[in-house]
C-alpha atoms as a PDB file:
ATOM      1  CA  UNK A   1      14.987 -10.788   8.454  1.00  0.00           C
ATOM      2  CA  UNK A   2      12.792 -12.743   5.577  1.00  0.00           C
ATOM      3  CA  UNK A   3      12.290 -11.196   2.190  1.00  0.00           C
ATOM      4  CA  UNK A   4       8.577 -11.481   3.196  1.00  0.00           C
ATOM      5  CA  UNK A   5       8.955  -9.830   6.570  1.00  0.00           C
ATOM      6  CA  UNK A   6      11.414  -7.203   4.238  1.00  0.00           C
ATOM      7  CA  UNK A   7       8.246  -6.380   2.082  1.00  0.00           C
ATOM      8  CA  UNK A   8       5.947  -6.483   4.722  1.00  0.00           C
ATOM      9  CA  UNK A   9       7.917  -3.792   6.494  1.00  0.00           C
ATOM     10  CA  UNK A  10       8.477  -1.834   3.257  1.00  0.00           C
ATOM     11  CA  UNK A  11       4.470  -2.010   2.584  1.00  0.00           C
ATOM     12  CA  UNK A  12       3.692  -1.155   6.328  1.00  0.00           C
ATOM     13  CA  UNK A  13       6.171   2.062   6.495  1.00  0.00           C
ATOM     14  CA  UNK A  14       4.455   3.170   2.707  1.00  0.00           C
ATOM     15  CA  UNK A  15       0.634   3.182   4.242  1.00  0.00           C
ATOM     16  CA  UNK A  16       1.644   4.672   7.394  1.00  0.00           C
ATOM     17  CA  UNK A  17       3.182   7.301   6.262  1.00  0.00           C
ATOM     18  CA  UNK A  18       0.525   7.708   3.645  1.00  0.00           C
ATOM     19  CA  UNK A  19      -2.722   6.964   5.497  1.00  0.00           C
ATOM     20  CA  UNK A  20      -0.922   9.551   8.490  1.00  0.00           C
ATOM     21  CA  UNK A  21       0.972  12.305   6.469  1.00  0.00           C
ATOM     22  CA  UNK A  22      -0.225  12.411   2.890  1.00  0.00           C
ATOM     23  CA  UNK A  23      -3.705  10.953   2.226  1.00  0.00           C
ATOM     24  CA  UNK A  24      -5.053  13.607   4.994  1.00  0.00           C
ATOM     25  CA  UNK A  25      -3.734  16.432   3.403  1.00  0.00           C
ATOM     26  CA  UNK A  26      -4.772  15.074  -0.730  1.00  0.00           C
ATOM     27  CA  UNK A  27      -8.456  14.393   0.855  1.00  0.00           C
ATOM     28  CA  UNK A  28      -8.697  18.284   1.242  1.00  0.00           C
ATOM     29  CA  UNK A  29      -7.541  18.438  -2.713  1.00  0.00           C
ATOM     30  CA  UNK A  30     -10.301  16.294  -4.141  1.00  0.00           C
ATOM     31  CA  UNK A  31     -10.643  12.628  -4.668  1.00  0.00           C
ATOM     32  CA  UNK A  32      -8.260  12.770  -7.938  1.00  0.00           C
ATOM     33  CA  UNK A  33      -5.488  13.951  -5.950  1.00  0.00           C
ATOM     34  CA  UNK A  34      -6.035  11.563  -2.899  1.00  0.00           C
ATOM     35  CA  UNK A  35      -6.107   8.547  -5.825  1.00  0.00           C
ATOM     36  CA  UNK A  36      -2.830  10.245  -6.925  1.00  0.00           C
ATOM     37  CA  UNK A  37      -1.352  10.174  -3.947  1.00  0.00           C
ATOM     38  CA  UNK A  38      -2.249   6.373  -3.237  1.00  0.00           C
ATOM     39  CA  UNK A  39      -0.691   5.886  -6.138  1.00  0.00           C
ATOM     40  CA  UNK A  40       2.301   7.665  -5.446  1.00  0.00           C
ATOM     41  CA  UNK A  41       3.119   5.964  -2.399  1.00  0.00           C
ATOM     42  CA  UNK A  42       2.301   2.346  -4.384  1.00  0.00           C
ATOM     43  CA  UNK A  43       4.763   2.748  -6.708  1.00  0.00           C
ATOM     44  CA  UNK A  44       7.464   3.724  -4.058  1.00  0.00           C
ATOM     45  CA  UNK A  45       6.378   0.892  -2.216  1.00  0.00           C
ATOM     46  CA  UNK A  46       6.629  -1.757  -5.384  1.00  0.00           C
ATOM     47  CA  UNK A  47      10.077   0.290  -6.423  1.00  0.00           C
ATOM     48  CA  UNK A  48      11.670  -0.272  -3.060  1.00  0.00           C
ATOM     49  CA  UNK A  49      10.893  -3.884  -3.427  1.00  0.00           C
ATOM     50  CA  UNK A  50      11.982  -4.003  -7.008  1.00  0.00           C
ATOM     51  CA  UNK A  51      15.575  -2.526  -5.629  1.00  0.00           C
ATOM     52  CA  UNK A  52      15.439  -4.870  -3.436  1.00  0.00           C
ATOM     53  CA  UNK A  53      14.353  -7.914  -5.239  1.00  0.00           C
ATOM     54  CA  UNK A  54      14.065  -7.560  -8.618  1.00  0.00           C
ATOM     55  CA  UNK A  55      16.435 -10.484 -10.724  1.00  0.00           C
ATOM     56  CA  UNK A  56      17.395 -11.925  -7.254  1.00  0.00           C
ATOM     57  CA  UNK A  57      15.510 -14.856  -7.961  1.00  0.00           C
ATOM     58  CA  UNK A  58      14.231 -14.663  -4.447  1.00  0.00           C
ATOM     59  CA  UNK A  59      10.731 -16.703  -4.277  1.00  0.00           C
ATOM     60  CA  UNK A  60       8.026 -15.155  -2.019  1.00  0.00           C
ATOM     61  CA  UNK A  61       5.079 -17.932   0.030  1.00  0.00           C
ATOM     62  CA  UNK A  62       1.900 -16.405   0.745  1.00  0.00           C
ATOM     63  CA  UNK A  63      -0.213 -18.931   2.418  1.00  0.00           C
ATOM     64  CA  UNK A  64       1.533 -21.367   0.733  1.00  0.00           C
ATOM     65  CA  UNK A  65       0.937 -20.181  -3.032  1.00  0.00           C
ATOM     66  CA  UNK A  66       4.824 -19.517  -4.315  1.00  0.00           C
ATOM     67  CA  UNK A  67       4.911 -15.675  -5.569  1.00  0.00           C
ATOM     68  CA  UNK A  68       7.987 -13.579  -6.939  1.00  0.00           C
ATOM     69  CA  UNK A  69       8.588 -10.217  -5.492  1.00  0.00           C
ATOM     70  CA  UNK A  70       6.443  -8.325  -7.587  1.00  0.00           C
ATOM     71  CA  UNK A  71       3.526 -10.499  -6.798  1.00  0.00           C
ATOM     72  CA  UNK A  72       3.814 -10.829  -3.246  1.00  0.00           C
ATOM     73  CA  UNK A  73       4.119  -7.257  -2.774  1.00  0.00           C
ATOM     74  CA  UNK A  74       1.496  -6.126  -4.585  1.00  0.00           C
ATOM     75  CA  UNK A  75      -0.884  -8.480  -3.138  1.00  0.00           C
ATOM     76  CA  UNK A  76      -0.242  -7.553   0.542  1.00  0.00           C
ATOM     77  CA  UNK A  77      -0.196  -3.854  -0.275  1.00  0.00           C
ATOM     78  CA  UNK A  78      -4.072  -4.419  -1.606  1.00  0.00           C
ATOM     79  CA  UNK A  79      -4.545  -5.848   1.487  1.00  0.00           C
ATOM     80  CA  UNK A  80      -3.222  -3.476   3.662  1.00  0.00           C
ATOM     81  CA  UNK A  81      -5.133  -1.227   1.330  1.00  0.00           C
ATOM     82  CA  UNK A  82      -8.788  -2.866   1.626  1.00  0.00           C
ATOM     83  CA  UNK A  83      -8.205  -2.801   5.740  1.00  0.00           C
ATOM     84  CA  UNK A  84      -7.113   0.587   5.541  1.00  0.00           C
ATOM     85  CA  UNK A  85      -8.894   2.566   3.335  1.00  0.00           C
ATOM     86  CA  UNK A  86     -12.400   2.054   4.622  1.00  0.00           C
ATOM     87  CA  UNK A  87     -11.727   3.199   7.711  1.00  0.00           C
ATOM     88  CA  UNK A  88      -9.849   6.682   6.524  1.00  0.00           C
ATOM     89  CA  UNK A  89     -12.890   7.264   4.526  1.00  0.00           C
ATOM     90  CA  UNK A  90     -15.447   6.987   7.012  1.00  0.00           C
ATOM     91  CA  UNK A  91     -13.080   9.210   9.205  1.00  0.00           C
ATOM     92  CA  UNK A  92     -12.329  11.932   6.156  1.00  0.00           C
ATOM     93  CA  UNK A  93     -16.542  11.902   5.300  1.00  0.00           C
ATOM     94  CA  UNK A  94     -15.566  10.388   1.794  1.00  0.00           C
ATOM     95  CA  UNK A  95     -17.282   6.838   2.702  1.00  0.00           C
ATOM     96  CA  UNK A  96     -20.395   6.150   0.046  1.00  0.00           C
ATOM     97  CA  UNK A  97     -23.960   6.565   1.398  1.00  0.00           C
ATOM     98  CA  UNK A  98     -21.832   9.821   3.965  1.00  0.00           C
ATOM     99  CA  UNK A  99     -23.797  12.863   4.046  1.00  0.00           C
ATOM    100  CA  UNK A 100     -21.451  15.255   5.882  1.00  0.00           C
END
């Protein structure tokens, strides 16, 4: 397996078990706990890869821009982020402009 298919995987496992276990109950908590929570599950995402990675020297290609580790998982995590998200709002009534 890659390291990018590694930290893909890593990043993939981290939103679905947030966006399916965690972010559903936090919602019901407020939005300071949800952002808590997304947090929570970012930073065990990035520390996974940063076991994994960290000092290896490892370099990561994202449409052909050459990242490190940290870089290249952070950047795919907003982006599984920015496709996510919107979508568990509008579901969870917490989209903008949503008068539930």
């Amino acid at each position: 397996m890659t390291p990018e298919i590694q930290i893909l995987t890593i990043n993939i496992t981290c939103m679905a078990v947030g966006y399916l276990l965690i972010y559903p109950q936090a919602v019901s908590r407020g939005l300071v706990a949800l952002g808590l929570a997304d947090l929570g599950v970012s930073m065990v995402a990035l520390a996974t890869a940063a076991a994994l990675f960290m000092g290896s020297g490892v370099t990561f290609t994202l449409i052909a821009i050459p990242l490190n580790w940290f870089g290249f998982s952070l950047i795919t995590l907003i982006l599984m982020e920015a496709a996510l998200f919107p979508w568990f709002a509008r579901r969870h009534g917490i989209w903008p402009g949503e008068d539930d």
